[in-house]
PDB file of N, CA and C in Angstrom:
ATOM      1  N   UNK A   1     -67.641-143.541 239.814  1.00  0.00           N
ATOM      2  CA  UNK A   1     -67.760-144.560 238.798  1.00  0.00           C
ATOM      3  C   UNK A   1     -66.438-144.658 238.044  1.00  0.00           C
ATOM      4  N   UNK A   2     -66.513-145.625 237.680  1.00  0.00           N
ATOM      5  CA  UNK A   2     -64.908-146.199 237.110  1.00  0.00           C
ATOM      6  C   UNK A   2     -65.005-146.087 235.748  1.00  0.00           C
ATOM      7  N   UNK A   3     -63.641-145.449 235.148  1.00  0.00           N
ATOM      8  CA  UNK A   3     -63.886-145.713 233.542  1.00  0.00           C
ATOM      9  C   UNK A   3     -64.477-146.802 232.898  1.00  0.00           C
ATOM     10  N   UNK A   4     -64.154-147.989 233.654  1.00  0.00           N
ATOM     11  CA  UNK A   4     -64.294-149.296 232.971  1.00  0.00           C
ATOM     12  C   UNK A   4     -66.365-149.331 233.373  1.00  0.00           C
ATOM     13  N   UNK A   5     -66.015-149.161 234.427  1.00  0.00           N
ATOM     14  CA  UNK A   5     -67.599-149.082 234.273  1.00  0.00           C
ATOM     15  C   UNK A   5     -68.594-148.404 233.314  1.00  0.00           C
ATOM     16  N   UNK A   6     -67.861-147.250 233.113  1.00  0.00           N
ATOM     17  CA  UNK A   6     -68.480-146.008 232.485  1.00  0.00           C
ATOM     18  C   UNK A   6     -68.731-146.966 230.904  1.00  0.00           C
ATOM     19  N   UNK A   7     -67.722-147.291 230.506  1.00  0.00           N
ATOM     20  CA  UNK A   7     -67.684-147.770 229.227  1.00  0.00           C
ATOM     21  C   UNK A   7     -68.462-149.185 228.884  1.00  0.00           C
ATOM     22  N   UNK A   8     -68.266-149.630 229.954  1.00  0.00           N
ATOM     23  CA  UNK A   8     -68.925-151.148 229.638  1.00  0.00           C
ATOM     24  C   UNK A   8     -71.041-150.990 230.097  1.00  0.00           C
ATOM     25  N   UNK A   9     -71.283-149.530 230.780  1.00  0.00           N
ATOM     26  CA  UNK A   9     -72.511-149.260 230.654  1.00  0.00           C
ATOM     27  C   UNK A   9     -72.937-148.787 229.163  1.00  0.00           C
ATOM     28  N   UNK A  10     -71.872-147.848 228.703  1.00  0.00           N
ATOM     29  CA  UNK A  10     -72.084-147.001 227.253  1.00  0.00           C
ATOM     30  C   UNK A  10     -72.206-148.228 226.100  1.00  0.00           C
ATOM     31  N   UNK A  11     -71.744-149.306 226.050  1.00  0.00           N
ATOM     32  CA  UNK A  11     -71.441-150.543 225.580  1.00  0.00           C
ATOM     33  C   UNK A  11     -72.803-151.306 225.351  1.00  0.00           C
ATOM     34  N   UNK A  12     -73.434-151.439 227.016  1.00  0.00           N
ATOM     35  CA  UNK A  12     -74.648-152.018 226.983  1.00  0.00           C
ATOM     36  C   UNK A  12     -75.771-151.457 226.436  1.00  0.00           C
ATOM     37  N   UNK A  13     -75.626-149.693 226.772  1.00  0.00           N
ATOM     38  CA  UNK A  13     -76.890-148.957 225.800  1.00  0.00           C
ATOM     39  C   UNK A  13     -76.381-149.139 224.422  1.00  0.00           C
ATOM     40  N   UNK A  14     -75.525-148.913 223.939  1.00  0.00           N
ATOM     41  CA  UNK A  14     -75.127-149.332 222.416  1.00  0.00           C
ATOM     42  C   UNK A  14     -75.798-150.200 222.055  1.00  0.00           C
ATOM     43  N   UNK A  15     -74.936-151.798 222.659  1.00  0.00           N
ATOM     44  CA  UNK A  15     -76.090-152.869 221.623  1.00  0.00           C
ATOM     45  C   UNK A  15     -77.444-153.048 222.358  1.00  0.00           C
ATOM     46  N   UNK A  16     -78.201-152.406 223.301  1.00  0.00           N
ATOM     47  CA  UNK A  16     -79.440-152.230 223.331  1.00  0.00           C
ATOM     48  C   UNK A  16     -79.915-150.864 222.351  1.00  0.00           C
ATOM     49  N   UNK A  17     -79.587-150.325 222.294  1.00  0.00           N
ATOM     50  CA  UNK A  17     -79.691-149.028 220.831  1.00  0.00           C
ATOM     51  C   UNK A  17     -79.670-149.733 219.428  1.00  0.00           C
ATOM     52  N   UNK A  18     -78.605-150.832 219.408  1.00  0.00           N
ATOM     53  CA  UNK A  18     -78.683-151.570 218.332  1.00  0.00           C
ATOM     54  C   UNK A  18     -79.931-152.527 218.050  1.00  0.00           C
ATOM     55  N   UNK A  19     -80.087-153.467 218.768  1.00  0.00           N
ATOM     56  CA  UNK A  19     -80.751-154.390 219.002  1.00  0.00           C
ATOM     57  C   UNK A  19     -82.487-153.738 218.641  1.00  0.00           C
ATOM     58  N   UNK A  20     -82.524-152.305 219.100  1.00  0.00           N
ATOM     59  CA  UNK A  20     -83.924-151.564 219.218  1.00  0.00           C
ATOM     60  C   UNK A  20     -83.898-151.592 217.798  1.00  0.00           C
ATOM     61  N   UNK A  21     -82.808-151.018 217.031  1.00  0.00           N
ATOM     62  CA  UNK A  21     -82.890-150.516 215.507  1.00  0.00           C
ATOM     63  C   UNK A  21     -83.108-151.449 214.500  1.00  0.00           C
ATOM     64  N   UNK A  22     -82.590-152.888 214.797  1.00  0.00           N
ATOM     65  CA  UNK A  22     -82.417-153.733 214.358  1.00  0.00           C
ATOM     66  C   UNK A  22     -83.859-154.336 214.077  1.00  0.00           C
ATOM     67  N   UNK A  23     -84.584-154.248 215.029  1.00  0.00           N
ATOM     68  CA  UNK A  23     -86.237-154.857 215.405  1.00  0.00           C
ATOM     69  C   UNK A  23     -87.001-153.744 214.621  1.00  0.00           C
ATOM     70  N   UNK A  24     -86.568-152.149 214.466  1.00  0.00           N
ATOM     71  CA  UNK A  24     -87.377-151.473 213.553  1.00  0.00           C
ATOM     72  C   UNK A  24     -87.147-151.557 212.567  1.00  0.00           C
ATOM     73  N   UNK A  25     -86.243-151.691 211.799  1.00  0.00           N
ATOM     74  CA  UNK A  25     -85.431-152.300 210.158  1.00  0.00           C
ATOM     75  C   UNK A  25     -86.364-153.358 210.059  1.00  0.00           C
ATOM     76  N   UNK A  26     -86.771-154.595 211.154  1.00  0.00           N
ATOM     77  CA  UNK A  26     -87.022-155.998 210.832  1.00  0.00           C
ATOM     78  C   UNK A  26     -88.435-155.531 210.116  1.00  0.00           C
ATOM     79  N   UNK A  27     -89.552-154.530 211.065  1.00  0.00           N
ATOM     80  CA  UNK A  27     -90.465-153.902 211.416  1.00  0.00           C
ATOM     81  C   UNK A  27     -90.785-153.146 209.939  1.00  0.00           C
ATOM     82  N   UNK A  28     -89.950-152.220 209.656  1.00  0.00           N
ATOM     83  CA  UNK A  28     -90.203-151.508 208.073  1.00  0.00           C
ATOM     84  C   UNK A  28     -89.669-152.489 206.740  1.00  0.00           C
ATOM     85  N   UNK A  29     -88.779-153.252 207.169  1.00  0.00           N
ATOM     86  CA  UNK A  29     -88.667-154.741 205.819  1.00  0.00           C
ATOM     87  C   UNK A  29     -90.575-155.334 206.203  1.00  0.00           C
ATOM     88  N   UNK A  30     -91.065-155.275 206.915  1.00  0.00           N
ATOM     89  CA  UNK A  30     -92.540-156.193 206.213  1.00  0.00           C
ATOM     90  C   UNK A  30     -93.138-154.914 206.007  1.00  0.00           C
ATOM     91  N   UNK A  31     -93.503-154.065 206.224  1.00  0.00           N
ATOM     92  CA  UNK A  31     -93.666-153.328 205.579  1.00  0.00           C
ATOM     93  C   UNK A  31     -93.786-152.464 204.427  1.00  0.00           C
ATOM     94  N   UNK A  32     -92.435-152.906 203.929  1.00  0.00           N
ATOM     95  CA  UNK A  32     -92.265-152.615 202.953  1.00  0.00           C
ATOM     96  C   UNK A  32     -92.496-153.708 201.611  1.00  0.00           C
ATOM     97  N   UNK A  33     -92.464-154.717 202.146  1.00  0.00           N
ATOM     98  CA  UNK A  33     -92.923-156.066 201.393  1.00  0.00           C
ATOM     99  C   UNK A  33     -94.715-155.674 201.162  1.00  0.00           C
ATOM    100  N   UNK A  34     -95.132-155.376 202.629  1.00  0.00           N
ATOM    101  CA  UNK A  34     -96.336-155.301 202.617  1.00  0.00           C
ATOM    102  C   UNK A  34     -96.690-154.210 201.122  1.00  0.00           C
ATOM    103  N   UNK A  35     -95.967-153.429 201.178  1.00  0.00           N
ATOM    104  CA  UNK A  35     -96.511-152.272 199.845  1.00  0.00           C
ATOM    105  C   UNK A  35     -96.161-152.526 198.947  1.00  0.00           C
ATOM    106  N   UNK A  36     -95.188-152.969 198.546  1.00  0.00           N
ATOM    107  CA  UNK A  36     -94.702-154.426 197.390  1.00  0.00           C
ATOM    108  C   UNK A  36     -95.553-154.835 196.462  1.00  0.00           C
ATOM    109  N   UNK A  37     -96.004-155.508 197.000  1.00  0.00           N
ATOM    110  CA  UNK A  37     -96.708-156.540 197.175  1.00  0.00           C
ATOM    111  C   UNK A  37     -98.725-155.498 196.489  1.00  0.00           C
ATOM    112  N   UNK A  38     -98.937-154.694 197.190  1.00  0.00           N
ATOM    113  CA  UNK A  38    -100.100-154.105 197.072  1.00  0.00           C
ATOM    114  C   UNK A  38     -99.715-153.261 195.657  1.00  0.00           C
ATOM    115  N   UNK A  39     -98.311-152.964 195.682  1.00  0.00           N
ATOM    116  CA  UNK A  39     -98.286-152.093 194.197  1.00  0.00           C
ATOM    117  C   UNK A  39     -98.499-153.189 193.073  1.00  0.00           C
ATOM    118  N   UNK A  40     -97.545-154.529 193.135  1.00  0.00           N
ATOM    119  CA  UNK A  40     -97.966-155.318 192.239  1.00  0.00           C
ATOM    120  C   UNK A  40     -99.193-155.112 191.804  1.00  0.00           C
ATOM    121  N   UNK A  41    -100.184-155.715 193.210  1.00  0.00           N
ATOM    122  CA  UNK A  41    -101.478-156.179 192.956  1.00  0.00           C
ATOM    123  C   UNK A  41    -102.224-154.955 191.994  1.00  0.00           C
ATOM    124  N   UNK A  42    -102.016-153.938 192.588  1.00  0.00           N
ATOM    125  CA  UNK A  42    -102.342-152.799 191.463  1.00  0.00           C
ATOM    126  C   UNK A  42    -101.981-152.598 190.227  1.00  0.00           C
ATOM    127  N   UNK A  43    -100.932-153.226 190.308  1.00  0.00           N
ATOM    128  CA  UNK A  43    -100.133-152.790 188.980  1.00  0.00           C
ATOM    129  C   UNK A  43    -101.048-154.144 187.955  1.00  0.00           C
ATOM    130  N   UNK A  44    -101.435-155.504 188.450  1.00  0.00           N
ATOM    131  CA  UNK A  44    -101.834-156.209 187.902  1.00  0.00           C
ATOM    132  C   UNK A  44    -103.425-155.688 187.733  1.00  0.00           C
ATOM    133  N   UNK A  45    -104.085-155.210 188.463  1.00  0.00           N
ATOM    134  CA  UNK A  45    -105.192-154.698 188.410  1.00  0.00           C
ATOM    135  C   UNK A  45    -105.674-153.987 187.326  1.00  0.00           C
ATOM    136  N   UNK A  46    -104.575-153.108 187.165  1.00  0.00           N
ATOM    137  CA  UNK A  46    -104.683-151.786 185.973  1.00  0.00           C
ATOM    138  C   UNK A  46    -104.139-152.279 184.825  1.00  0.00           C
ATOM    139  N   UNK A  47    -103.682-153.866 184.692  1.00  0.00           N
ATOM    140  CA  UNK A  47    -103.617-154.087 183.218  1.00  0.00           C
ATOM    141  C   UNK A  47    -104.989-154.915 182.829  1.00  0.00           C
ATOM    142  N   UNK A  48    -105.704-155.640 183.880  1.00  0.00           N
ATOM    143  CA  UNK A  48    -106.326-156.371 183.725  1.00  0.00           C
ATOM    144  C   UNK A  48    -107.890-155.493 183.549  1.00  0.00           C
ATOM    145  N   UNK A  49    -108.023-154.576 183.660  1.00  0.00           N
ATOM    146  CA  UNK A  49    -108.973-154.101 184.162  1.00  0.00           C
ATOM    147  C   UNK A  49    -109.497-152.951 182.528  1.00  0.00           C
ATOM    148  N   UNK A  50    -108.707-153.259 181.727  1.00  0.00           N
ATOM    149  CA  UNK A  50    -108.761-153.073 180.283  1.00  0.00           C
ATOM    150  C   UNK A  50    -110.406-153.294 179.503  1.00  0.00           C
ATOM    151  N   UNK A  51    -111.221-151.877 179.653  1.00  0.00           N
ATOM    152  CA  UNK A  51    -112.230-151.937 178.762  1.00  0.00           C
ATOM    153  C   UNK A  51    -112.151-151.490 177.285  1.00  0.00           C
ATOM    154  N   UNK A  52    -112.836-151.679 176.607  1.00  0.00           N
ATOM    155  CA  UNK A  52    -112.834-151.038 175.320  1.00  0.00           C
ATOM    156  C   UNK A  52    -114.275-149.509 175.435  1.00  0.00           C
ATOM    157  N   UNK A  53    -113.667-148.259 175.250  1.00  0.00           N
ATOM    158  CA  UNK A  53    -114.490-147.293 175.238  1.00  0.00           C
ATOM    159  C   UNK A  53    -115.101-147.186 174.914  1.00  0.00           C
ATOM    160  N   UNK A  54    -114.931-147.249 173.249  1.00  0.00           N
ATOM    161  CA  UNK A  54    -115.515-146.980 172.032  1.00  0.00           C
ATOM    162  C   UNK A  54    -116.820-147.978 172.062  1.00  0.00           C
ATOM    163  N   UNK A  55    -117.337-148.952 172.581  1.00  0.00           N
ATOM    164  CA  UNK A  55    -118.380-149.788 172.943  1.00  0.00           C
ATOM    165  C   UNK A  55    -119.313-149.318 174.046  1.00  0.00           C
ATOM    166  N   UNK A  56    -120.228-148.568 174.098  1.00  0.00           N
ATOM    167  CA  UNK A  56    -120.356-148.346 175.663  1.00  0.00           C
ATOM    168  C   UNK A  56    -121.641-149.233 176.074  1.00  0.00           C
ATOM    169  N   UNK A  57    -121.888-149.841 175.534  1.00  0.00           N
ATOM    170  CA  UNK A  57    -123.113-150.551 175.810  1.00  0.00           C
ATOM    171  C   UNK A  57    -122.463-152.675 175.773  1.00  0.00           C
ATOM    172  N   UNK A  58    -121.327-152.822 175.811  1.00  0.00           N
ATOM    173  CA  UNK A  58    -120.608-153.899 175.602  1.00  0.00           C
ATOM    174  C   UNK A  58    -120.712-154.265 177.175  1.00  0.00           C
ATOM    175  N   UNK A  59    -120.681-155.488 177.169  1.00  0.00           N
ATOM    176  CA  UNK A  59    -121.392-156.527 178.576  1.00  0.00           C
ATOM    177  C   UNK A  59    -119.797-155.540 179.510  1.00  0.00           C
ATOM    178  N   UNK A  60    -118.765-155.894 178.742  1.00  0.00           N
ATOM    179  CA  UNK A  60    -117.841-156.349 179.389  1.00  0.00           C
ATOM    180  C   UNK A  60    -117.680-154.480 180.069  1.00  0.00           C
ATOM    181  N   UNK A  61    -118.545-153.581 179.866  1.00  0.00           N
ATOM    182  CA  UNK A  61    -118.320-152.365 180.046  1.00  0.00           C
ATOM    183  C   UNK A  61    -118.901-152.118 181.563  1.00  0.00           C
ATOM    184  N   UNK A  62    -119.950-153.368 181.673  1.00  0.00           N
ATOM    185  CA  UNK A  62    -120.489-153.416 182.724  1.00  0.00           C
ATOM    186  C   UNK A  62    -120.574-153.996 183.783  1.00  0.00           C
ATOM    187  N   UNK A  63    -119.628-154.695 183.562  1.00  0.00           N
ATOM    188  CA  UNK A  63    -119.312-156.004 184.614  1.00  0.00           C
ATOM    189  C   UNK A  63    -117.319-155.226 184.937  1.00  0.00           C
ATOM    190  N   UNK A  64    -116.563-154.791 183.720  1.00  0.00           N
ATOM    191  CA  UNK A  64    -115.405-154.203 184.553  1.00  0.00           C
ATOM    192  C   UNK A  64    -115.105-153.353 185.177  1.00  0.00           C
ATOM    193  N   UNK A  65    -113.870-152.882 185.851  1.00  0.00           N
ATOM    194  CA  UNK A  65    -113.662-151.656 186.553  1.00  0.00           C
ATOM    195  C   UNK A  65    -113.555-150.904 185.369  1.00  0.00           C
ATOM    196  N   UNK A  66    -113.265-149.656 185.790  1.00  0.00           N
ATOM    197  CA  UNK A  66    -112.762-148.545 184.730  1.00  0.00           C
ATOM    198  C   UNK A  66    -111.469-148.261 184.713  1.00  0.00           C
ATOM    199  N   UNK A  67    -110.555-148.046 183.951  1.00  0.00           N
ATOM    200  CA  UNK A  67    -109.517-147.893 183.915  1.00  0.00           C
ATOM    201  C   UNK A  67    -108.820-146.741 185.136  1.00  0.00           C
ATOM    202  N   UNK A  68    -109.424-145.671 185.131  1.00  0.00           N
ATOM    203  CA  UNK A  68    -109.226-144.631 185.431  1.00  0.00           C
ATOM    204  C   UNK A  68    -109.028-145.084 186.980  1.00  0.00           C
ATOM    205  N   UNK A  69    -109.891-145.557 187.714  1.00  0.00           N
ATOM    206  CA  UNK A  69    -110.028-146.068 188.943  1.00  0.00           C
ATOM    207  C   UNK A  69    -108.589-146.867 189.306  1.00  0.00           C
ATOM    208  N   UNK A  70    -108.291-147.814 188.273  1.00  0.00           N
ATOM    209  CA  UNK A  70    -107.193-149.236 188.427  1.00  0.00           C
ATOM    210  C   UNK A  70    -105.968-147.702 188.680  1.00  0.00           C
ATOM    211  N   UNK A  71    -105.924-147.316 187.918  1.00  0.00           N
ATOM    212  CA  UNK A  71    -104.347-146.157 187.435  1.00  0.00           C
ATOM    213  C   UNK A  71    -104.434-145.536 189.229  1.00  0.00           C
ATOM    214  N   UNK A  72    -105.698-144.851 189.539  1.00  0.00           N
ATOM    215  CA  UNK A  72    -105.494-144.114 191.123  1.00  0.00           C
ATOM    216  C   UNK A  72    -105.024-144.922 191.811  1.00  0.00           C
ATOM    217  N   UNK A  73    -105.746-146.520 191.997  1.00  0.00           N
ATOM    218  CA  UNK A  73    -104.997-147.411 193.063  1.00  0.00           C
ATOM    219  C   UNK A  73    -103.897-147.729 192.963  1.00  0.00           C
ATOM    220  N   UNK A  74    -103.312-147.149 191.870  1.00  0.00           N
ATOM    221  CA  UNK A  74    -101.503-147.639 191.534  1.00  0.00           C
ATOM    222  C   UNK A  74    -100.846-146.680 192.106  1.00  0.00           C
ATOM    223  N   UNK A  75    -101.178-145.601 192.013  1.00  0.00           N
ATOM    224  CA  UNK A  75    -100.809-144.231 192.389  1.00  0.00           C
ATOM    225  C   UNK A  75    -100.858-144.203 193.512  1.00  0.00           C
ATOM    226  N   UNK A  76    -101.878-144.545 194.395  1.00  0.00           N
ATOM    227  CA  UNK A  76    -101.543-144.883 196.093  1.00  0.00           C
ATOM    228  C   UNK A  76    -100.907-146.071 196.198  1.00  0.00           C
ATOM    229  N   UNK A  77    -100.774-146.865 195.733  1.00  0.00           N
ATOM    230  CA  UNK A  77    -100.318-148.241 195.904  1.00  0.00           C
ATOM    231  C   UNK A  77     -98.473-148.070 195.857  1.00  0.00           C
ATOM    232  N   UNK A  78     -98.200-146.658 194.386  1.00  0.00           N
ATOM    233  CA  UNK A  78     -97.091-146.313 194.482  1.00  0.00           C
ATOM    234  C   UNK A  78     -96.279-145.518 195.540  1.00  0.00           C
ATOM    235  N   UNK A  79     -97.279-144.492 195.763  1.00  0.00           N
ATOM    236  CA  UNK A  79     -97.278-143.846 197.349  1.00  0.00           C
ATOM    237  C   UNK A  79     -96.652-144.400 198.452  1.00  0.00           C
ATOM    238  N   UNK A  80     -97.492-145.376 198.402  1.00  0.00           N
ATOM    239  CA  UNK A  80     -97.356-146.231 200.006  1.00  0.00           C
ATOM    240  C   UNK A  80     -95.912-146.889 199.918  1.00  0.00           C
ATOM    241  N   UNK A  81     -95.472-147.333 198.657  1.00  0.00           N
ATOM    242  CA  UNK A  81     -94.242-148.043 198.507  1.00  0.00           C
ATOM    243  C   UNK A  81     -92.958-147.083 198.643  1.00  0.00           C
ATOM    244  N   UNK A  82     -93.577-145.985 197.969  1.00  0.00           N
ATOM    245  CA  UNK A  82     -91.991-145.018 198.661  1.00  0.00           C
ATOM    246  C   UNK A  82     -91.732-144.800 200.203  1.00  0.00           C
ATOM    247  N   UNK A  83     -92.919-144.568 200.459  1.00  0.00           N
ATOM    248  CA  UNK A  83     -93.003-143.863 201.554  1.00  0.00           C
ATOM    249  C   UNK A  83     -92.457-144.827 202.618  1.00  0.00           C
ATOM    250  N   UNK A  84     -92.759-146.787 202.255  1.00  0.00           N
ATOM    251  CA  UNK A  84     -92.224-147.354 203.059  1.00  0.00           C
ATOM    252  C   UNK A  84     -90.796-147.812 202.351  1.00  0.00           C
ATOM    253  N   UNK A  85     -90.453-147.314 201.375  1.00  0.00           N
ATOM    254  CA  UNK A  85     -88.421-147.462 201.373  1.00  0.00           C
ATOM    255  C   UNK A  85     -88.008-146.336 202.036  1.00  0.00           C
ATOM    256  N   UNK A  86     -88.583-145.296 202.255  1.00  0.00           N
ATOM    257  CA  UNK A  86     -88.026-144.185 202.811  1.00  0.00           C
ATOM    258  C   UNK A  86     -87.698-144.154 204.316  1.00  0.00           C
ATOM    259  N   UNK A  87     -88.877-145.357 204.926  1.00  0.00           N
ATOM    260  CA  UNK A  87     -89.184-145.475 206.258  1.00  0.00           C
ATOM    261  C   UNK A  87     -87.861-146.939 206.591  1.00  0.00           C
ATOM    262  N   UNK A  88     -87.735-147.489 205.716  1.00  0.00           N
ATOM    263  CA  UNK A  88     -86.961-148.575 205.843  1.00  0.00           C
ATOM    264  C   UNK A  88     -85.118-148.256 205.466  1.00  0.00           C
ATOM    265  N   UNK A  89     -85.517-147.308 204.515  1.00  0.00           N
ATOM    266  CA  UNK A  89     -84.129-146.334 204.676  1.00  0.00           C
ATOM    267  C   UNK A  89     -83.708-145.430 205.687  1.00  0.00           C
ATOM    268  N   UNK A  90     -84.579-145.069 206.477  1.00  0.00           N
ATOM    269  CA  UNK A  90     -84.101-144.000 207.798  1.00  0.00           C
ATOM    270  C   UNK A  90     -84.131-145.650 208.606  1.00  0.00           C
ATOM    271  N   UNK A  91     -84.712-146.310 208.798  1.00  0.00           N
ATOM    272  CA  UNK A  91     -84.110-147.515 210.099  1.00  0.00           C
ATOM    273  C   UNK A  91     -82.714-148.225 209.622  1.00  0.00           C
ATOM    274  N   UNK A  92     -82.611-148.242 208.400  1.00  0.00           N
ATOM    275  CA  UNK A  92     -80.935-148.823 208.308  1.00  0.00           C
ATOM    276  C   UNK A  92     -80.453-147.842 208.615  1.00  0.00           C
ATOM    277  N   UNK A  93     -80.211-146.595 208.203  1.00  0.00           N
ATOM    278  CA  UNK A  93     -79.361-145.490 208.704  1.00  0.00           C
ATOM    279  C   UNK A  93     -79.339-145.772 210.437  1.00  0.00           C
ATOM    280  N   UNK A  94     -80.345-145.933 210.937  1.00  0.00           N
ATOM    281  CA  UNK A  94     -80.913-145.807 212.332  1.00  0.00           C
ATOM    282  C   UNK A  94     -79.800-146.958 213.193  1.00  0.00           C
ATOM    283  N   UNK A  95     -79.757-148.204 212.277  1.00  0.00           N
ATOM    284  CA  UNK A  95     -79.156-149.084 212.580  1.00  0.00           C
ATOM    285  C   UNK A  95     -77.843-148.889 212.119  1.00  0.00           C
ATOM    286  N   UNK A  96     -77.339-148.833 211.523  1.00  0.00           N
ATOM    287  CA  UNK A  96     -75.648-148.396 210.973  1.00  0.00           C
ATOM    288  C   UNK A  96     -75.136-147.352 212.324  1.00  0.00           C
ATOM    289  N   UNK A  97     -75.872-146.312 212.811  1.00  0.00           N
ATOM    290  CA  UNK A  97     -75.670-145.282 213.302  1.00  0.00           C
ATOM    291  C   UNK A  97     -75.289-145.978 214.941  1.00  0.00           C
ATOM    292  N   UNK A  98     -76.544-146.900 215.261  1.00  0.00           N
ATOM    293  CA  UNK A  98     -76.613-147.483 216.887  1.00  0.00           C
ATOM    294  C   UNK A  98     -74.862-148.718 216.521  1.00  0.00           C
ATOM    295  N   UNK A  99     -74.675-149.169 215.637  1.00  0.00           N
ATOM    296  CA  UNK A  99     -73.766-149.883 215.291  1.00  0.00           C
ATOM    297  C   UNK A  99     -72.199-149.395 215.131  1.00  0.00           C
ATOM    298  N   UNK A 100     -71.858-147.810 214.857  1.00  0.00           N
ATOM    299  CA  UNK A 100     -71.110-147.100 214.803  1.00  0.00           C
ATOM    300  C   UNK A 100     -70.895-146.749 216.109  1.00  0.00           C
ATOM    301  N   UNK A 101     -71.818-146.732 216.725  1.00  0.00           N
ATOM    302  CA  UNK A 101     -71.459-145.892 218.565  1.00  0.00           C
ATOM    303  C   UNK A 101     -71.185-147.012 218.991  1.00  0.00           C
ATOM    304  N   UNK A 102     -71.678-148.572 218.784  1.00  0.00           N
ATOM    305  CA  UNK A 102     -71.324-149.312 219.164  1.00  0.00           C
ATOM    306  C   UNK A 102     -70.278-149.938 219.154  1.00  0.00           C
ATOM    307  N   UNK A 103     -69.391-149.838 217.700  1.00  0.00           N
ATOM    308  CA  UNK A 103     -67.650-150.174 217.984  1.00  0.00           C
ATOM    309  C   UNK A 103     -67.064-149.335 218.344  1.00  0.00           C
ATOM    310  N   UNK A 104     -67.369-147.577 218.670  1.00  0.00           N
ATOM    311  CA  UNK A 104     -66.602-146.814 219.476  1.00  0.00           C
ATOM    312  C   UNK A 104     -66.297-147.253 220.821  1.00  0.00           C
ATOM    313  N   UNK A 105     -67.677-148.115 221.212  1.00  0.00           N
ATOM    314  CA  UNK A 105     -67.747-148.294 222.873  1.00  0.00           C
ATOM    315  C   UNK A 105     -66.891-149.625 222.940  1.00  0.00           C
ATOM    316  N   UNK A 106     -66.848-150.305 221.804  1.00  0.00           N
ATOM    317  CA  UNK A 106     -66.337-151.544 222.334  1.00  0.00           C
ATOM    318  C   UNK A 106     -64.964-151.204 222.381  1.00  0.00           C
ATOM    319  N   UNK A 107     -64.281-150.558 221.103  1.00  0.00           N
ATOM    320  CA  UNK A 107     -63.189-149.891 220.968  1.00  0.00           C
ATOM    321  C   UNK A 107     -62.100-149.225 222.214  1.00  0.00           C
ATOM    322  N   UNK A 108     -62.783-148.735 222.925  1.00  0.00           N
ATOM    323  CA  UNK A 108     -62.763-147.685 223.906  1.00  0.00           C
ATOM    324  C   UNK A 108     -62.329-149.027 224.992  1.00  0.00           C
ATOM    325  N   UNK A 109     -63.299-149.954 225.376  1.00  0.00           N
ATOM    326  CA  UNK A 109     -63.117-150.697 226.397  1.00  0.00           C
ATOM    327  C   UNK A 109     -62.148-151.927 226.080  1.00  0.00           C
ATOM    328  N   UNK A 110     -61.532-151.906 224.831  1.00  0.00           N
ATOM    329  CA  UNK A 110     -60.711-153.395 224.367  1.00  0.00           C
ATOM    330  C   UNK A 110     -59.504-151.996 224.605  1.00  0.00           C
ATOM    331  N   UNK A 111     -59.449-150.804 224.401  1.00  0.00           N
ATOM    332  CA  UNK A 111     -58.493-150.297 224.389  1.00  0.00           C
ATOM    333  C   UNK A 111     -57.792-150.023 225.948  1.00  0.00           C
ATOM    334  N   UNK A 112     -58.654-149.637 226.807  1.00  0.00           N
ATOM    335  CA  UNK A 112     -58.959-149.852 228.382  1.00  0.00           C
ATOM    336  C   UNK A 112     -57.974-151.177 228.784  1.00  0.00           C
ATOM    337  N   UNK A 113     -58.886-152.545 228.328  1.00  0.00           N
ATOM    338  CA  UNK A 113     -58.149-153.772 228.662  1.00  0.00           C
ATOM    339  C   UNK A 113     -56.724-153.722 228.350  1.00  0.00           C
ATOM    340  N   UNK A 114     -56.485-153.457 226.852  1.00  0.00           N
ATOM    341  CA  UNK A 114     -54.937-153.609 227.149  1.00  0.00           C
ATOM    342  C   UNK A 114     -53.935-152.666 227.711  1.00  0.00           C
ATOM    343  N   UNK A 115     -54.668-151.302 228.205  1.00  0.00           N
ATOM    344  CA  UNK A 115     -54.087-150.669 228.695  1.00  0.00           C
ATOM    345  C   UNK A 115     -53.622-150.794 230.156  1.00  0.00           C
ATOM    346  N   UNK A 116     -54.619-151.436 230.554  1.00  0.00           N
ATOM    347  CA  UNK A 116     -54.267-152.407 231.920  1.00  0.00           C
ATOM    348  C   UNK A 116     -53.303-153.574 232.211  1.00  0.00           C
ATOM    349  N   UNK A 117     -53.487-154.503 230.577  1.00  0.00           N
ATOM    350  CA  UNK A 117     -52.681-155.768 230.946  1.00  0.00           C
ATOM    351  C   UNK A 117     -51.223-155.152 230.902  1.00  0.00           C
ATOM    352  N   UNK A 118     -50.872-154.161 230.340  1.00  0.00           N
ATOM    353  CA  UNK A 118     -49.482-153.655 229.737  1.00  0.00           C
ATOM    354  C   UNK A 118     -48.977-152.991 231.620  1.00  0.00           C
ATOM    355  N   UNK A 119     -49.607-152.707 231.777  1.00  0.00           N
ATOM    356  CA  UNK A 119     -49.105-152.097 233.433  1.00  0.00           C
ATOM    357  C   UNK A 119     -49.335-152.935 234.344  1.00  0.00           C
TER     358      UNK A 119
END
């Protein structure tokens, strides 16, 4: 196998390495919208969801959630949201990384070319 070959295969797994990382970044961005989005809703939940204690026999004691309940679903709702920046932060790394091997390879083979045209 020929250098030039060698490199222009290493080239093709690159931006197919890229291209993979790129689709899991795309993959943990809704994701991460997705938990976004659910913390809001929680977060709107647990203001709205405001009884008065000191009443315990008040309509509205019985028809709302309880506070205590709204605060846990925030708390997973907050959960889920780290957990998907964390997941969306290892795929950019993931992608920066397939993108770095990838201008070595191109590097390597533009360096190849002119090492040829010069001889």
């Amino acid at each position: 196998m020929s250098i030039r070959t060698e490199l222009e295969a290493a080239l093709a797994k690159a931006e197919a390495d890229w291209r993979k990382a790129n689709e899991q970044l795309d993959k943990t961005q809704a994701e991460r919208a997705k938990a976004n989005a659910e913390w809001a809703q929680a977060n709107a939940d647990r203001r709205s969801a405001g009884v008065e204690r000191r009443k315990s026999n008040a309509v509205w004691n019985q028809t709302g959630e309880d506070r205590r309940k709204a605060a846990a679903d925030r708390r997973k709702a907050d959960a889920a949201r780290d957990q998907a920046n964390a997941a969306w932060d290892q795929a950019l790394a993931a992608r920066r990384e397939a993108r770095a091997v990838w201008d070595q390879a191109r590097a390597a083979l533009d360096e190849l070319n002119r090492a040829e045209g010069k001889t």
